[in-house]
PDB file of N, CA and C in Angstrom:
ATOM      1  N   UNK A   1     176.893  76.627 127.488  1.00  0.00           N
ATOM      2  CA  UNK A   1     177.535  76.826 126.190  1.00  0.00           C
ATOM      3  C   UNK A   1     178.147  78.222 126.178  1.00  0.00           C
ATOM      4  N   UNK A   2     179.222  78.222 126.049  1.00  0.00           N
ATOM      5  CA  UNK A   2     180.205  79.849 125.648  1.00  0.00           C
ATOM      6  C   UNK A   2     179.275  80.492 124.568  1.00  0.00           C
ATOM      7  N   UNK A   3     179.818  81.624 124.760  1.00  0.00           N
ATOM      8  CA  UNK A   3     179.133  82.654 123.913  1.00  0.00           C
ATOM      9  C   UNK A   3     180.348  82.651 122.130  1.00  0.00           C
ATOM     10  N   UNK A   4     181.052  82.290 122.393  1.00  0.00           N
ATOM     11  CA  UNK A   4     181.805  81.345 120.741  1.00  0.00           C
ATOM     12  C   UNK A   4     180.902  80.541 120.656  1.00  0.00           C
ATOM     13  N   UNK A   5     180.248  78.843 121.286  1.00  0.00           N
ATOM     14  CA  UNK A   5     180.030  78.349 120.851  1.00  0.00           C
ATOM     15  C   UNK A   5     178.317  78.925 120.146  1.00  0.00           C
ATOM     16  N   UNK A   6     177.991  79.399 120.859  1.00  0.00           N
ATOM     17  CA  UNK A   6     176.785  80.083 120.547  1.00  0.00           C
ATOM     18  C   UNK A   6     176.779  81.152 119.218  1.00  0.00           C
ATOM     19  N   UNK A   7     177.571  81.645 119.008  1.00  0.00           N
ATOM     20  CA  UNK A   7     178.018  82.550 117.577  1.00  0.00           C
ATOM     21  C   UNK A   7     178.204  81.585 116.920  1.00  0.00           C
ATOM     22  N   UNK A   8     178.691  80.131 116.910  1.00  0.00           N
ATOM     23  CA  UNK A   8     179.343  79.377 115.881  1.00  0.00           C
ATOM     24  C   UNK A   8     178.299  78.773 115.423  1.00  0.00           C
ATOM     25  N   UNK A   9     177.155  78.173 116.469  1.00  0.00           N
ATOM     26  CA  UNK A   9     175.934  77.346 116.362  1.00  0.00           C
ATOM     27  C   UNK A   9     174.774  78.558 115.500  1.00  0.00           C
ATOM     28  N   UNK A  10     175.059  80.008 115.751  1.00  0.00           N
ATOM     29  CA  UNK A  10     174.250  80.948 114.737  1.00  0.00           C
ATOM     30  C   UNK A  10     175.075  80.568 113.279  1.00  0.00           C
ATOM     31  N   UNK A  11     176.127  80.860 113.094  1.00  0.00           N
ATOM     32  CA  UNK A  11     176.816  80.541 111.820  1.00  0.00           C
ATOM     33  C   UNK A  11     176.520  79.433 111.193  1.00  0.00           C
ATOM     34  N   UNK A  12     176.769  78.626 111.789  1.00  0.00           N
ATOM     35  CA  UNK A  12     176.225  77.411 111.476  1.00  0.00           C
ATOM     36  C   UNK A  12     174.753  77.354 110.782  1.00  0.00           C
ATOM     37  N   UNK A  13     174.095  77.764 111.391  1.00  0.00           N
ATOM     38  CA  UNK A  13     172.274  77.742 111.034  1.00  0.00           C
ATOM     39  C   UNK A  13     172.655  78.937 109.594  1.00  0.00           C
ATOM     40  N   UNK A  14     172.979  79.799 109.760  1.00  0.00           N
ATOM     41  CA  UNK A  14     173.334  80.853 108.744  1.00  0.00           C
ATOM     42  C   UNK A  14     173.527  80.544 107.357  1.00  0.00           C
ATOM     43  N   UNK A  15     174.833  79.361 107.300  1.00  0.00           N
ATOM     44  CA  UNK A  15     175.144  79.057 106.856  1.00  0.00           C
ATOM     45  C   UNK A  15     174.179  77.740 106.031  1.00  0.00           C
ATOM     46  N   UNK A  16     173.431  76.922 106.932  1.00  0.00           N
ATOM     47  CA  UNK A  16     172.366  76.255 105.915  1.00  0.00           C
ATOM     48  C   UNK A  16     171.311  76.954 105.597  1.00  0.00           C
ATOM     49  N   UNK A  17     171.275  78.068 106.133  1.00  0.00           N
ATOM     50  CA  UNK A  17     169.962  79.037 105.594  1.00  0.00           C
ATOM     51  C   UNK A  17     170.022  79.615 103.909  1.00  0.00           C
ATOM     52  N   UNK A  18     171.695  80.015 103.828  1.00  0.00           N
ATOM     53  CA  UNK A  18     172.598  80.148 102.390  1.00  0.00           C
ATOM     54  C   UNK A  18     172.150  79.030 101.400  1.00  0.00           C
ATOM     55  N   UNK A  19     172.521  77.968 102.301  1.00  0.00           N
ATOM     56  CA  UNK A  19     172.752  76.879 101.069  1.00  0.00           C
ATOM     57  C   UNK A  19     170.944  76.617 100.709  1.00  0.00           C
ATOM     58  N   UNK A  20     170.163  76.474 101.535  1.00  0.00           N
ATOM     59  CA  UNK A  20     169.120  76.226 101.031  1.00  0.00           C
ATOM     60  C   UNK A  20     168.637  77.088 100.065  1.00  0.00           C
ATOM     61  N   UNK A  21     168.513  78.568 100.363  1.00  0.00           N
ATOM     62  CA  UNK A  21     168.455  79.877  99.553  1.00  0.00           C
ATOM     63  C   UNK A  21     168.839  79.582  98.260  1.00  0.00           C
ATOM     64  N   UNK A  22     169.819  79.011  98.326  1.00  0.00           N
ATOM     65  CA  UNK A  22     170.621  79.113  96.888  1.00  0.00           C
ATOM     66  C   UNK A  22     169.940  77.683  96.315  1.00  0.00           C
ATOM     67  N   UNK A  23     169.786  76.927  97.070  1.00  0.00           N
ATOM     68  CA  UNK A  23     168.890  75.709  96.015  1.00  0.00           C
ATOM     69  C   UNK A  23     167.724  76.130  95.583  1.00  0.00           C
ATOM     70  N   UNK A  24     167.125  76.726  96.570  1.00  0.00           N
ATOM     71  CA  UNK A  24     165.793  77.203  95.568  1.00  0.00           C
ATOM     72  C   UNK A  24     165.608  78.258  94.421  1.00  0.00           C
ATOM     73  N   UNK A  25     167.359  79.125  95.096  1.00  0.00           N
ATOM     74  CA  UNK A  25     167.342  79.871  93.431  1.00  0.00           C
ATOM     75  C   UNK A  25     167.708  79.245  92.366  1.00  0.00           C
ATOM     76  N   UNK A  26     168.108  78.213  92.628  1.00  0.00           N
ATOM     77  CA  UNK A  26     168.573  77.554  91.492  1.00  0.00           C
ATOM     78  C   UNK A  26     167.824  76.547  90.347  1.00  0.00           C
ATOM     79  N   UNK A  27     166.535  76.113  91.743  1.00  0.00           N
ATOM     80  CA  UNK A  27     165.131  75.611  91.038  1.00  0.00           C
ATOM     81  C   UNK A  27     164.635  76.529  90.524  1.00  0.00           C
ATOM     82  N   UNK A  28     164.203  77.825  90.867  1.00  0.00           N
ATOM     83  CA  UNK A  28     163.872  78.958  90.343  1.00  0.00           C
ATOM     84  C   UNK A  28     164.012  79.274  89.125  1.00  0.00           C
ATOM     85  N   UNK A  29     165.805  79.295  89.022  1.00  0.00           N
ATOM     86  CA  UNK A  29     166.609  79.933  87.357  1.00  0.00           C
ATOM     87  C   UNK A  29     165.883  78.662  86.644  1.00  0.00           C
ATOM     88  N   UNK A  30     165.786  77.463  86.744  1.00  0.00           N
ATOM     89  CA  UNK A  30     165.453  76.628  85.688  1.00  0.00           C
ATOM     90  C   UNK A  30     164.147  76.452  85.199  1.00  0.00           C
ATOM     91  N   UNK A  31     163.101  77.472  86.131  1.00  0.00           N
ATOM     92  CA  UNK A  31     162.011  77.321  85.969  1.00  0.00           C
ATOM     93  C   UNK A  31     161.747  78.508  85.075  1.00  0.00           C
ATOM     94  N   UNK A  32     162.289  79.758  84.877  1.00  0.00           N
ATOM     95  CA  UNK A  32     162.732  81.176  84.383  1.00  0.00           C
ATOM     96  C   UNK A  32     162.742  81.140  83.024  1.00  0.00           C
ATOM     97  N   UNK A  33     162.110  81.862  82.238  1.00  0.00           N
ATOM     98  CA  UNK A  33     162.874  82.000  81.021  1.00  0.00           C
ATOM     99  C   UNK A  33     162.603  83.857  80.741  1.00  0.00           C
ATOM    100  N   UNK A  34     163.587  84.191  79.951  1.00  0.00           N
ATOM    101  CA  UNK A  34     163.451  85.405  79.827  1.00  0.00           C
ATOM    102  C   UNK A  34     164.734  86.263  80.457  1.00  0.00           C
ATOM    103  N   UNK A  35     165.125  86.949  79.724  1.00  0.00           N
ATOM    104  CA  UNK A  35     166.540  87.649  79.935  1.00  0.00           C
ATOM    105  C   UNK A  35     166.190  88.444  81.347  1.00  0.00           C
ATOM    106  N   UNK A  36     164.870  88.845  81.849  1.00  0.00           N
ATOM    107  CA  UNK A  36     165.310  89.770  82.969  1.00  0.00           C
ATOM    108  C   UNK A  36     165.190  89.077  84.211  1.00  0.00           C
ATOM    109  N   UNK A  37     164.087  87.953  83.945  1.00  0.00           N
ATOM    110  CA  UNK A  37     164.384  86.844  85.341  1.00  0.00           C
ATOM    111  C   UNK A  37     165.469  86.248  85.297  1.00  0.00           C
ATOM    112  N   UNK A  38     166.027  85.854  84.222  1.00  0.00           N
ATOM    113  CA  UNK A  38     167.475  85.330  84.643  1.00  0.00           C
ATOM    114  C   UNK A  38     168.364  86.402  85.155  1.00  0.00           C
ATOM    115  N   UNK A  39     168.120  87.410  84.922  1.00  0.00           N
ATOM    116  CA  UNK A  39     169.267  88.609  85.178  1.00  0.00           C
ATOM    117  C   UNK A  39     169.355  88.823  87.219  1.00  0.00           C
ATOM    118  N   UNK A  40     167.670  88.803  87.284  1.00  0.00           N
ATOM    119  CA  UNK A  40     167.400  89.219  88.343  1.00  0.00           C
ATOM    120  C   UNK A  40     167.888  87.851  89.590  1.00  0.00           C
ATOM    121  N   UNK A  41     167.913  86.404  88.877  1.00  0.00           N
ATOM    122  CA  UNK A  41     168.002  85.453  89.342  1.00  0.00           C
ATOM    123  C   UNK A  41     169.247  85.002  89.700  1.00  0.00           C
ATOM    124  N   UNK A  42     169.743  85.424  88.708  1.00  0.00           N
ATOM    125  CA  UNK A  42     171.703  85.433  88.634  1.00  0.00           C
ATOM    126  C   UNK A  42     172.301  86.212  89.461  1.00  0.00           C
ATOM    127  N   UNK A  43     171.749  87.429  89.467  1.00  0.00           N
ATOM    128  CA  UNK A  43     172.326  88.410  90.680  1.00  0.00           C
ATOM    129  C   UNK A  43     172.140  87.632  92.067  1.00  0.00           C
ATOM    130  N   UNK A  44     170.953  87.081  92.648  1.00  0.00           N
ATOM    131  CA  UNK A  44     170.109  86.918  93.863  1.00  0.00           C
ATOM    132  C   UNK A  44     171.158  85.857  94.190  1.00  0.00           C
ATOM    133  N   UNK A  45     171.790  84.932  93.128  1.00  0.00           N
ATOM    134  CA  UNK A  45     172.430  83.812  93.097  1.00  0.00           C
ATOM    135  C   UNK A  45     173.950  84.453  93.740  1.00  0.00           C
ATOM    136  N   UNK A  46     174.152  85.357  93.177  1.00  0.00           N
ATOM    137  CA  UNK A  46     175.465  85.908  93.262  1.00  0.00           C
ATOM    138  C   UNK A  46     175.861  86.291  94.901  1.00  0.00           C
ATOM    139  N   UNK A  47     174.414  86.930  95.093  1.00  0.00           N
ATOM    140  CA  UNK A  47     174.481  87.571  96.017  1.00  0.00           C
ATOM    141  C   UNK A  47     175.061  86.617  97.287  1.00  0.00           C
ATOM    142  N   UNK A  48     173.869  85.750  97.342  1.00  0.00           N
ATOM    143  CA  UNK A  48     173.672  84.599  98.085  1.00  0.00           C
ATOM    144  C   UNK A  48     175.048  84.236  98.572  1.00  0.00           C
ATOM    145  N   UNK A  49     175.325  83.596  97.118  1.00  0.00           N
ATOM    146  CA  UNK A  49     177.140  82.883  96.867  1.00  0.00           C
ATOM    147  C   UNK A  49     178.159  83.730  98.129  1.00  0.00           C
ATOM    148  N   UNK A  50     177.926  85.247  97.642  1.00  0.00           N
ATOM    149  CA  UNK A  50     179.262  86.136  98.365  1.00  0.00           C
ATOM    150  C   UNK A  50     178.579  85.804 100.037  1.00  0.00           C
ATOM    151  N   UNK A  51     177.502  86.147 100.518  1.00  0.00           N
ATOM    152  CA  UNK A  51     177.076  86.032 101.590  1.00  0.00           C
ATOM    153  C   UNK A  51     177.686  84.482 102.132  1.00  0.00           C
ATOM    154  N   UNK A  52     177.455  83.650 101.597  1.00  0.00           N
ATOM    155  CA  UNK A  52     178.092  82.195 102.280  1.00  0.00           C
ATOM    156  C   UNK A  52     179.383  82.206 102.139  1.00  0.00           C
ATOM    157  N   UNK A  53     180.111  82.374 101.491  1.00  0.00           N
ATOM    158  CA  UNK A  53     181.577  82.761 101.467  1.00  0.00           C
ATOM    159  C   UNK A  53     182.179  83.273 102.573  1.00  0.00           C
ATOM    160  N   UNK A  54     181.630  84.610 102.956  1.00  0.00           N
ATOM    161  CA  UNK A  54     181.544  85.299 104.132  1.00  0.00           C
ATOM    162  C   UNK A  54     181.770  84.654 105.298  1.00  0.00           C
ATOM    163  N   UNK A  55     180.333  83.924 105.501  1.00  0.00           N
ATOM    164  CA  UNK A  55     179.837  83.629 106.781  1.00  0.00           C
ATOM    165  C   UNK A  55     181.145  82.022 106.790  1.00  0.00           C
ATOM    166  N   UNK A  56     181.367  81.185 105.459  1.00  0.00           N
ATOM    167  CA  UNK A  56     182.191  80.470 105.598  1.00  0.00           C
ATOM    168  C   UNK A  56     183.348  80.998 106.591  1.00  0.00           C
ATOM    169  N   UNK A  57     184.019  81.864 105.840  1.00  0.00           N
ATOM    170  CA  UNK A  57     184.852  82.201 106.344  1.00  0.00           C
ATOM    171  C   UNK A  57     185.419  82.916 107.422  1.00  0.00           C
ATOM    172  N   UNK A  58     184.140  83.190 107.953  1.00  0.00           N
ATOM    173  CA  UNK A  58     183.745  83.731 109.437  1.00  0.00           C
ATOM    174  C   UNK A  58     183.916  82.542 110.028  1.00  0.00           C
ATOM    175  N   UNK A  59     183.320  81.680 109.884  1.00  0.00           N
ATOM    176  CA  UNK A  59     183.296  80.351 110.706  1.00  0.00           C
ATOM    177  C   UNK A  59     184.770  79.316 110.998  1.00  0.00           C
ATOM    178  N   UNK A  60     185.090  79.877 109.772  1.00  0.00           N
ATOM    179  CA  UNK A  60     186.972  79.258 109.940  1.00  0.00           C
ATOM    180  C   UNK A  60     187.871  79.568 110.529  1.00  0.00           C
ATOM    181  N   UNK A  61     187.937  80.997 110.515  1.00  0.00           N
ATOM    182  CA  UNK A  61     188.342  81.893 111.357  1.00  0.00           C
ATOM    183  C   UNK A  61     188.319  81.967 113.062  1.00  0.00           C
ATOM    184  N   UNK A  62     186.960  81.668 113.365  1.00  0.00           N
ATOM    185  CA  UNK A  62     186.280  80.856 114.783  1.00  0.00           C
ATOM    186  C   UNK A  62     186.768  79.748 115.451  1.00  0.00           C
ATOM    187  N   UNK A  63     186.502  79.049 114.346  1.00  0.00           N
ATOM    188  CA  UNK A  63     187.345  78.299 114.993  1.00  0.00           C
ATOM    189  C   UNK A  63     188.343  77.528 114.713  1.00  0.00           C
ATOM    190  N   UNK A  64     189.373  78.321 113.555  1.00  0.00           N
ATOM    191  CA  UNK A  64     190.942  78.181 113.877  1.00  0.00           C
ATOM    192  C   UNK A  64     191.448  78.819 115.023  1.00  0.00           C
ATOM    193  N   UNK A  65     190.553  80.096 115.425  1.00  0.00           N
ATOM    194  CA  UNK A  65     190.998  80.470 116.662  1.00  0.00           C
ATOM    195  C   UNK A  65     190.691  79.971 118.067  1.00  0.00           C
ATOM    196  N   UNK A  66     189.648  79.071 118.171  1.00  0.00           N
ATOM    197  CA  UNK A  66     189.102  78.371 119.342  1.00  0.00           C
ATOM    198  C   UNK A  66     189.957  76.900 119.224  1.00  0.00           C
ATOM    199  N   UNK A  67     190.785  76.953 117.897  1.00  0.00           N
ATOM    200  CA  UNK A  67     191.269  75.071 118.124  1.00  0.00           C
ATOM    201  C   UNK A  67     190.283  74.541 118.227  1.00  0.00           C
ATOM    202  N   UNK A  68     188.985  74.761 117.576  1.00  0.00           N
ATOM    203  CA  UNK A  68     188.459  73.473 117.048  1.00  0.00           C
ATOM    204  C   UNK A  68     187.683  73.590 116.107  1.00  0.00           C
TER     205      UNK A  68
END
């Protein structure tokens, strides 16, 4: 395996590591009440969000440039 495909197969994992993250913050916020856990929960959410965005778009980038 190339060392692309091997960065792409980390991204990849990265990338469901995000999405899971973010489901459990999201079980989390509904379990929450109170202005500073939501505050603190919303951020973590936010955070998360920009981080997969990222790594999305790291990954597109990859491989629009590998053609595939």
């Amino acid at each position: 395996m190339s060392a692309s495909k091997n960065s792409l197969t980390e991204i990849d994992a990265r990338i469901a590591t995000m999405r899971e993250n973010l489901r459990q913050l999201v079980e989390q916020a509904a379990g929450f009440s109170g202005s500073a856990d939501e505050e603190l929960i919303s951020n973590r959410i936010q955070e998360q969000e920009a981080e997969l965005e990222a790594l999305s778009k790291k990954r597109l980038a990859m491989t629009t440039a590998s053609g595939g």
